[in-house]
Protein backbone atom coordinates (compact mmCIF):
# COMPACT_ATOMS: atom_id res chain seq x y z
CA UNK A 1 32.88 -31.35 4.09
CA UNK A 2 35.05 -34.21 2.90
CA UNK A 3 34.74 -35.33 -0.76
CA UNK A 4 36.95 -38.74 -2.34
CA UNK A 5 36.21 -39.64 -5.33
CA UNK A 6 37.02 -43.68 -6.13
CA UNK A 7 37.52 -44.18 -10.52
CA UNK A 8 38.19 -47.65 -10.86
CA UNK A 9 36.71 -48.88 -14.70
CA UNK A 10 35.99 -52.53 -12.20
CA UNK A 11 32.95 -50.69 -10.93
CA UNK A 12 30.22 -51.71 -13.34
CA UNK A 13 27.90 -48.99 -11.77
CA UNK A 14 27.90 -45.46 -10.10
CA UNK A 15 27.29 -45.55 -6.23
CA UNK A 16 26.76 -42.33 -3.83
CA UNK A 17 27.37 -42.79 -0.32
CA UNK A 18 27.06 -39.98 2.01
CA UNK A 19 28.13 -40.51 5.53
CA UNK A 20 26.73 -37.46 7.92
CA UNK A 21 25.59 -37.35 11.58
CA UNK A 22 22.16 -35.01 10.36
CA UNK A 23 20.80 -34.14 7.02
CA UNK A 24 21.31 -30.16 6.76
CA UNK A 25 20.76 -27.91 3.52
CA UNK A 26 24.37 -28.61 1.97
CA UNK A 27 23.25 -32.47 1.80
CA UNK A 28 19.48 -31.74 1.10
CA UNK A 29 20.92 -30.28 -2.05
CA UNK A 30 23.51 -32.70 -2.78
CA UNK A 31 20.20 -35.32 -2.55
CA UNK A 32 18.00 -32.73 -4.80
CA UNK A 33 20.53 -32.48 -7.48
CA UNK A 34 21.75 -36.46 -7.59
CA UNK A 35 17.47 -36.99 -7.96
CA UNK A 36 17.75 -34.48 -11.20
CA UNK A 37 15.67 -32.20 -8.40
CA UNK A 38 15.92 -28.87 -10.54
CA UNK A 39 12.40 -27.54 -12.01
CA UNK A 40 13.52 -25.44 -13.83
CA UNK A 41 9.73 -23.98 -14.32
CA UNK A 42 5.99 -24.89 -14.43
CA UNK A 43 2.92 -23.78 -17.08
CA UNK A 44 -0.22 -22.87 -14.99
CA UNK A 45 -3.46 -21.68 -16.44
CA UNK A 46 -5.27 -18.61 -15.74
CA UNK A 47 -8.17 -18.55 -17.63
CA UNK A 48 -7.45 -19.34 -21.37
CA UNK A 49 -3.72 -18.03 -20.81
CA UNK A 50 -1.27 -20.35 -20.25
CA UNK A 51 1.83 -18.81 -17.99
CA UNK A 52 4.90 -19.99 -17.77
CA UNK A 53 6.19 -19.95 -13.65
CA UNK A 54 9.36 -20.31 -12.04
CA UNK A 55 9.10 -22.43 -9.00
CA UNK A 56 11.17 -20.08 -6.52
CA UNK A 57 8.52 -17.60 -7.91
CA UNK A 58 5.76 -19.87 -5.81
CA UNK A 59 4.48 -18.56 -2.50
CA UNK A 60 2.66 -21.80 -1.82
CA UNK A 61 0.45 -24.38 -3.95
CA UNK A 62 -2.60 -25.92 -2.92
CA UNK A 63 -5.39 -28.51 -3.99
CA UNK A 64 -8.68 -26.60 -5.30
CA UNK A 65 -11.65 -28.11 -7.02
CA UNK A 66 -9.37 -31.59 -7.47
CA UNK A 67 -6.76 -29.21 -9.30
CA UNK A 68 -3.39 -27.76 -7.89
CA UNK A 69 -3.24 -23.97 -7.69
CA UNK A 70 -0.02 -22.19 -7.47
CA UNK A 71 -0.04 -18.65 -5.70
CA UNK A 72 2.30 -16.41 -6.63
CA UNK A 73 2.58 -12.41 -6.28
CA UNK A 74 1.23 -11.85 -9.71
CA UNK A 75 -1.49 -14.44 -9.16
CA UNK A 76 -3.20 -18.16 -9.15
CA UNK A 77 -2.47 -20.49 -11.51
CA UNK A 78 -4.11 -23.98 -12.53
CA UNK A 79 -1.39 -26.81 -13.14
CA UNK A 80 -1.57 -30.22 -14.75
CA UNK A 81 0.78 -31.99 -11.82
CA UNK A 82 -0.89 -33.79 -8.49
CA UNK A 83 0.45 -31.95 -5.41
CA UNK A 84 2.68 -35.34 -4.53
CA UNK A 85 3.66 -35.30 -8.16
CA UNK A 86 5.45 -31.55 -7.61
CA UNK A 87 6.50 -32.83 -4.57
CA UNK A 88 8.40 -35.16 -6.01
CA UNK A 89 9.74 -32.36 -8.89
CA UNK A 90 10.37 -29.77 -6.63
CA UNK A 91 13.64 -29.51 -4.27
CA UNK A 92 13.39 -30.44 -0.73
CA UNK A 93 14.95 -27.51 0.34
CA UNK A 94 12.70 -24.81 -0.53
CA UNK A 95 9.74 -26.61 -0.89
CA UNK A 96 8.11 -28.12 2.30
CA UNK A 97 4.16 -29.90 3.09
CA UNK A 98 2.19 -28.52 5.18
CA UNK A 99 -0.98 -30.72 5.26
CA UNK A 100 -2.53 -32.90 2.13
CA UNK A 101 -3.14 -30.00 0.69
CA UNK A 102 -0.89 -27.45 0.73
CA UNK A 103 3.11 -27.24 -0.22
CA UNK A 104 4.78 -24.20 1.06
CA UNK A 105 8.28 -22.40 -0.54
CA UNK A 106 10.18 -22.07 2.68
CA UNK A 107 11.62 -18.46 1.41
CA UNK A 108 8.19 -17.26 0.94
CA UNK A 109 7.34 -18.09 4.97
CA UNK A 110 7.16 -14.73 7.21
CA UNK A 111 5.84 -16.00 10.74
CA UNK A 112 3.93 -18.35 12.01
CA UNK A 113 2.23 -19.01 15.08
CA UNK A 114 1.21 -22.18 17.61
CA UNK A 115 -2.39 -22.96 17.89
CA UNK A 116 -4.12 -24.31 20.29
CA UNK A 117 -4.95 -28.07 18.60
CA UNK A 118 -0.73 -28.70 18.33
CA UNK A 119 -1.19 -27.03 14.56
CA UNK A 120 0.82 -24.16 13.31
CA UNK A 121 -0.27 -20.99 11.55
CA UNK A 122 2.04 -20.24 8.82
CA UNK A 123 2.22 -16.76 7.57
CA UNK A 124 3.63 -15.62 4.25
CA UNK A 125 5.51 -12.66 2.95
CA UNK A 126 2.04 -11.91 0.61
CA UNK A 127 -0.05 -11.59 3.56
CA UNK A 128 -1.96 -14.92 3.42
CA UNK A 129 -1.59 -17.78 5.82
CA UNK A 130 -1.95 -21.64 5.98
CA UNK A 131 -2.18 -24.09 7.86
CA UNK A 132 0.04 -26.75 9.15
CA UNK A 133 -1.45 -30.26 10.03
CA UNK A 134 0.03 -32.18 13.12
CA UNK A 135 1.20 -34.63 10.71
CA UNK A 136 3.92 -32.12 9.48
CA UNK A 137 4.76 -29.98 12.26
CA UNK A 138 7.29 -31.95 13.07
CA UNK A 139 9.09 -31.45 9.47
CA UNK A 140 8.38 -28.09 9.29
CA UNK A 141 10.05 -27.44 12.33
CA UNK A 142 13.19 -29.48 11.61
CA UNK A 143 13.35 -27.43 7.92
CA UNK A 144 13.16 -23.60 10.44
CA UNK A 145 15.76 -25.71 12.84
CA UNK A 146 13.19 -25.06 15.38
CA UNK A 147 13.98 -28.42 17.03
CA UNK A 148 17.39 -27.42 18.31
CA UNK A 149 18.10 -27.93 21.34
CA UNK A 150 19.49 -25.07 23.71
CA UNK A 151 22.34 -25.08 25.17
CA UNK A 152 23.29 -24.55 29.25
């Protein structure tokens, strides 16, 4: 990767330009961090406790009784934040949507499967599985680089 770096005290404001022929994980975090993407954690309810999570602790978190759950190892959690409101907090990636409902952490994934309505069965390292809608099987693909093409 190439890197110049332009001071001139004529510019009256900062610019970023990023030239690339596809958007891999170097320049997915580049994006993340110029956006200030770095949660550092969340506070989810369980019950009268409130717990304090790190995001790359997050298997997955969905909508539930018009609240957001997070699922971790050690359990479900209520949060305040909308699902597109974490999506916006949370870098692109790890963190990758599924359907309207559900946000997956991409190190968290195990295998998944095709079904037979063009949908994908996503199964995690805990056990559990989700769902992907057709909407975003394209983008989950493209985040597993399962869109490459072969070569010969």
């Amino acid at each position: 990767m190439k890197v110049t770096l332009d001071i001139d005290s004529d510019y009256e404001e900062t610019k970023v330009t990023i030239h690339c022929n596809e958007v891999d994980e170097s320049i997915k975090e580049i994006l993340d961090f110029l956006k200030g993407k770095k949660t550092e954690f969340l506070v989810g309810k369980d019950g009268e406790m409130q717990h304090i999570i790190r995001p790359d602790a997050v298997h997955y978190f969905h909508t539930e009784n018009e609240g957001v759950v997070a699922v971790t190892s050690e359990g479900s959690y209520m949060l305040r934040e909308k699902l597109y409101e974490l999506e916006e907090m949370l870098s692109s990636s790890k963190f990758i949507r599924l359907s309207k409902s559900v946000i997956a952490n991409l190190h968290e994934l195990n295998r998944f499967e095709a079904s037979f309505n063009g949908t994908l069965c996503v199964h995690f390292k805990s056990g559990t599985k989700e769902y992907v809608s057709r909407t975003y099987v394209h983008g989950i693909k493209e985040a597993l680089k399962l869109n490459r093409r072969k070569n010969g």
